[in-house]
C-alpha atoms as a PDB file:
ATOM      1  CA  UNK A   1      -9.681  -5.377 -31.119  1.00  0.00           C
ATOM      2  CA  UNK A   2     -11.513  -3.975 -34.323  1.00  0.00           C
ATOM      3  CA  UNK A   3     -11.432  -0.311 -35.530  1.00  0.00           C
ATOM      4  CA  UNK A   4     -14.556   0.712 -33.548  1.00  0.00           C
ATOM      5  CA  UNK A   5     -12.930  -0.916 -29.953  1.00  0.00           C
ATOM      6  CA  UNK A   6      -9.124   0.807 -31.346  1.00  0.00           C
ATOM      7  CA  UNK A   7     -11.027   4.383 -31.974  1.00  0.00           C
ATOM      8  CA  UNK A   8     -12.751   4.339 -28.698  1.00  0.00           C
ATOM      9  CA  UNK A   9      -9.845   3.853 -27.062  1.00  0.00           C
ATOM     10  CA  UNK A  10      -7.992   6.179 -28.659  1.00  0.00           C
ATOM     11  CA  UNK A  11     -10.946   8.614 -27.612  1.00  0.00           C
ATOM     12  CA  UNK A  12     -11.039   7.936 -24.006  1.00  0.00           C
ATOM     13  CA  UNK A  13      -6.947   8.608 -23.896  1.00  0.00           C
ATOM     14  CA  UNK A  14      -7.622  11.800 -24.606  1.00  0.00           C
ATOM     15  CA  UNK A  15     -10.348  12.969 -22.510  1.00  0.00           C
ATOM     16  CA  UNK A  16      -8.410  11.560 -20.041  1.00  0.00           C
ATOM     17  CA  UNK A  17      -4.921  13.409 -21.135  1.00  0.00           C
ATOM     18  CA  UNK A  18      -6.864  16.573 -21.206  1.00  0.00           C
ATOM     19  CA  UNK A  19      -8.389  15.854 -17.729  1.00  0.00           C
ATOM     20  CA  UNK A  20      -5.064  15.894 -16.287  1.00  0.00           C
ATOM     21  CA  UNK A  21      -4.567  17.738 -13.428  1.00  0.00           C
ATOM     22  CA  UNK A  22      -1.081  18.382 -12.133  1.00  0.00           C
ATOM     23  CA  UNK A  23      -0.418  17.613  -8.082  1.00  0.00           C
ATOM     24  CA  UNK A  24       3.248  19.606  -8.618  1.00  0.00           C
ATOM     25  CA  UNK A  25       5.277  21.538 -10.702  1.00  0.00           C
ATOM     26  CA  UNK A  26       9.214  22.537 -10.730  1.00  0.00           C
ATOM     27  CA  UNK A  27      11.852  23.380 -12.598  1.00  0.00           C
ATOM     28  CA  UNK A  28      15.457  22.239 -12.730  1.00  0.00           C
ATOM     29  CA  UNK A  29      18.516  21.450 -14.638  1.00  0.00           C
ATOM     30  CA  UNK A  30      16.655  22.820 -17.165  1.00  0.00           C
ATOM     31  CA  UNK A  31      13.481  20.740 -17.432  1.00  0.00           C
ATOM     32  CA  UNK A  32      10.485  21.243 -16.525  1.00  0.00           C
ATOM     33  CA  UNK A  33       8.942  18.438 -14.007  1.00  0.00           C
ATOM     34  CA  UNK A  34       5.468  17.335 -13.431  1.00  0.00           C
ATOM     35  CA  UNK A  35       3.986  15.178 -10.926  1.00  0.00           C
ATOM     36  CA  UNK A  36       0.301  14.597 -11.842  1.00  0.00           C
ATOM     37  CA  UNK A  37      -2.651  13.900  -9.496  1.00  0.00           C
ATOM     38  CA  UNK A  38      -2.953   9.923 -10.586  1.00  0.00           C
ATOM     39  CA  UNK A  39       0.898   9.514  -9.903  1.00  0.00           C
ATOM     40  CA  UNK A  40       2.413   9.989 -13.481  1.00  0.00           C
ATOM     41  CA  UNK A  41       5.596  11.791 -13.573  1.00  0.00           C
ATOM     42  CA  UNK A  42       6.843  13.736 -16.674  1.00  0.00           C
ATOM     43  CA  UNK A  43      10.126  15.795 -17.665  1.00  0.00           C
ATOM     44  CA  UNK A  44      10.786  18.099 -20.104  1.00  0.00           C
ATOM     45  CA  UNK A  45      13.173  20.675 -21.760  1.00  0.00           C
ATOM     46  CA  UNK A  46      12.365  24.146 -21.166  1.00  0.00           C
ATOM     47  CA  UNK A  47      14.100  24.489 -24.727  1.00  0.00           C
ATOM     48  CA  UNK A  48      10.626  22.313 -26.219  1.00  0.00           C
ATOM     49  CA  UNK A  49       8.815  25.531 -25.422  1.00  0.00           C
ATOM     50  CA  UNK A  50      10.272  28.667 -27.090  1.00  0.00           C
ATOM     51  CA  UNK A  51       8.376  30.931 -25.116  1.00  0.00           C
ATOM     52  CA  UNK A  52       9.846  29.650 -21.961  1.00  0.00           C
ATOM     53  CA  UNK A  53      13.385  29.199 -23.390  1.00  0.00           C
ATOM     54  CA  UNK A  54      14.711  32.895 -22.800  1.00  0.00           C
ATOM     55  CA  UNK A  55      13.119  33.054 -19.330  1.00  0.00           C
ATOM     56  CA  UNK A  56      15.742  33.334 -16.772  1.00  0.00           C
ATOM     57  CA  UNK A  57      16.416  30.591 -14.620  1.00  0.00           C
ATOM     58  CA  UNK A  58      14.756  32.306 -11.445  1.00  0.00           C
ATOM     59  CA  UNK A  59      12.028  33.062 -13.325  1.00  0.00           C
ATOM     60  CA  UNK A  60      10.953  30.326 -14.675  1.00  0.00           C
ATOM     61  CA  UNK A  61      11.733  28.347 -10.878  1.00  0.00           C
ATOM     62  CA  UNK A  62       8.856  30.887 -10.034  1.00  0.00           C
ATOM     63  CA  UNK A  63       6.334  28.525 -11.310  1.00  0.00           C
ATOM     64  CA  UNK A  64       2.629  27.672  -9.803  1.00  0.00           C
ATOM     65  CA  UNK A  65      -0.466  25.818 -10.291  1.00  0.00           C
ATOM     66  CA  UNK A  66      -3.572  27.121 -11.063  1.00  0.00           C
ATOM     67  CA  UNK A  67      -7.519  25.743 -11.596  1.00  0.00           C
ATOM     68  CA  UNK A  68      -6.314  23.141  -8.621  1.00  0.00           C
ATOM     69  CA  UNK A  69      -3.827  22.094 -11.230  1.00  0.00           C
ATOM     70  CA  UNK A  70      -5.494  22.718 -14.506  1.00  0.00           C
ATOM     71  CA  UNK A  71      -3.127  25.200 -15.591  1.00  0.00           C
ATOM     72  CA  UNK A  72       0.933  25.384 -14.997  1.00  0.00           C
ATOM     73  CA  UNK A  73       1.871  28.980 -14.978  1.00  0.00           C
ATOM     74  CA  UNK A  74       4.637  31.562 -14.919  1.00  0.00           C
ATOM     75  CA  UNK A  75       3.828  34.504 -13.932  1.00  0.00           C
ATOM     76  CA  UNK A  76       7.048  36.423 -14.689  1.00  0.00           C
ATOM     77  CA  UNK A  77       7.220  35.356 -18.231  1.00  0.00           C
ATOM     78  CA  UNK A  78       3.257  35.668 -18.703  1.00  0.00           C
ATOM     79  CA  UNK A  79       3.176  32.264 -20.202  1.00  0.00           C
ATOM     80  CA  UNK A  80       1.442  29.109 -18.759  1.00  0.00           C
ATOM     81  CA  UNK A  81       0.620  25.255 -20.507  1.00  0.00           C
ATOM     82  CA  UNK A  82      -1.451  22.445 -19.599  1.00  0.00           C
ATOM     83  CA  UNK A  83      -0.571  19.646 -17.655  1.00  0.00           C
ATOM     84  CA  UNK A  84      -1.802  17.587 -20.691  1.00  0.00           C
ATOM     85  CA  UNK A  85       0.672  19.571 -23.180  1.00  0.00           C
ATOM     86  CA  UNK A  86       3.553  18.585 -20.997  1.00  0.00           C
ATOM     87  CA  UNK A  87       2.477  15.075 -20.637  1.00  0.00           C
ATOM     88  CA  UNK A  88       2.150  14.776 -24.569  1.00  0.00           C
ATOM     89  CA  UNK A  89       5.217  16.497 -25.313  1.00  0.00           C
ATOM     90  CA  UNK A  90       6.901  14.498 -22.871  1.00  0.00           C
ATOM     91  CA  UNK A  91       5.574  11.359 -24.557  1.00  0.00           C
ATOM     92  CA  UNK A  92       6.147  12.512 -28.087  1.00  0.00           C
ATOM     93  CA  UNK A  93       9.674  13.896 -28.577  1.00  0.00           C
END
């Protein structure tokens, strides 16, 4: 592949990372765990996020999807992420 074929790739990875839309969301043993509409799975810490890290465990089991799956969000701690965040983090770390 040459640079042009490399940066289009590159490109459509992440259009298609931020068109990710989750199918289901939970929370346990202290990571959070996505199942995305084209079948990826992903698990992270809750610790990754610092704004999720004090939540109480019941809280942040009180988790739901929003946008049909756009958005991961919990509504007790006022805090939501992308499916796409989690999936990079997930990759990254």
């Amino acid at each position: 592949m040459d640079m042009e074929e490399v940066k289009f790739m590159d490109i459509m990875n992440t259009v298609k990372a931020l068109d990710t839309k989750a199918r289901r969301v939970w929370v346990e043993a202290g990571r959070i765990q996505l199942e995305t509409e084209d079948g990826r799975i992903a698990s992270v810490p809750v610790s990754f996020y610092p704004q999720l890290a004090w939540g109480k465990e019941e809280d942040l089991k009180k988790v739901r999807l929003l946008g049909g799956g756009q958005m991961i969000h919990w509504p007790r701690l006022e805090e939501a992420l992308r499916p796409s965040d989690l999936l990079r983090d997930a990759k990254g770390r």
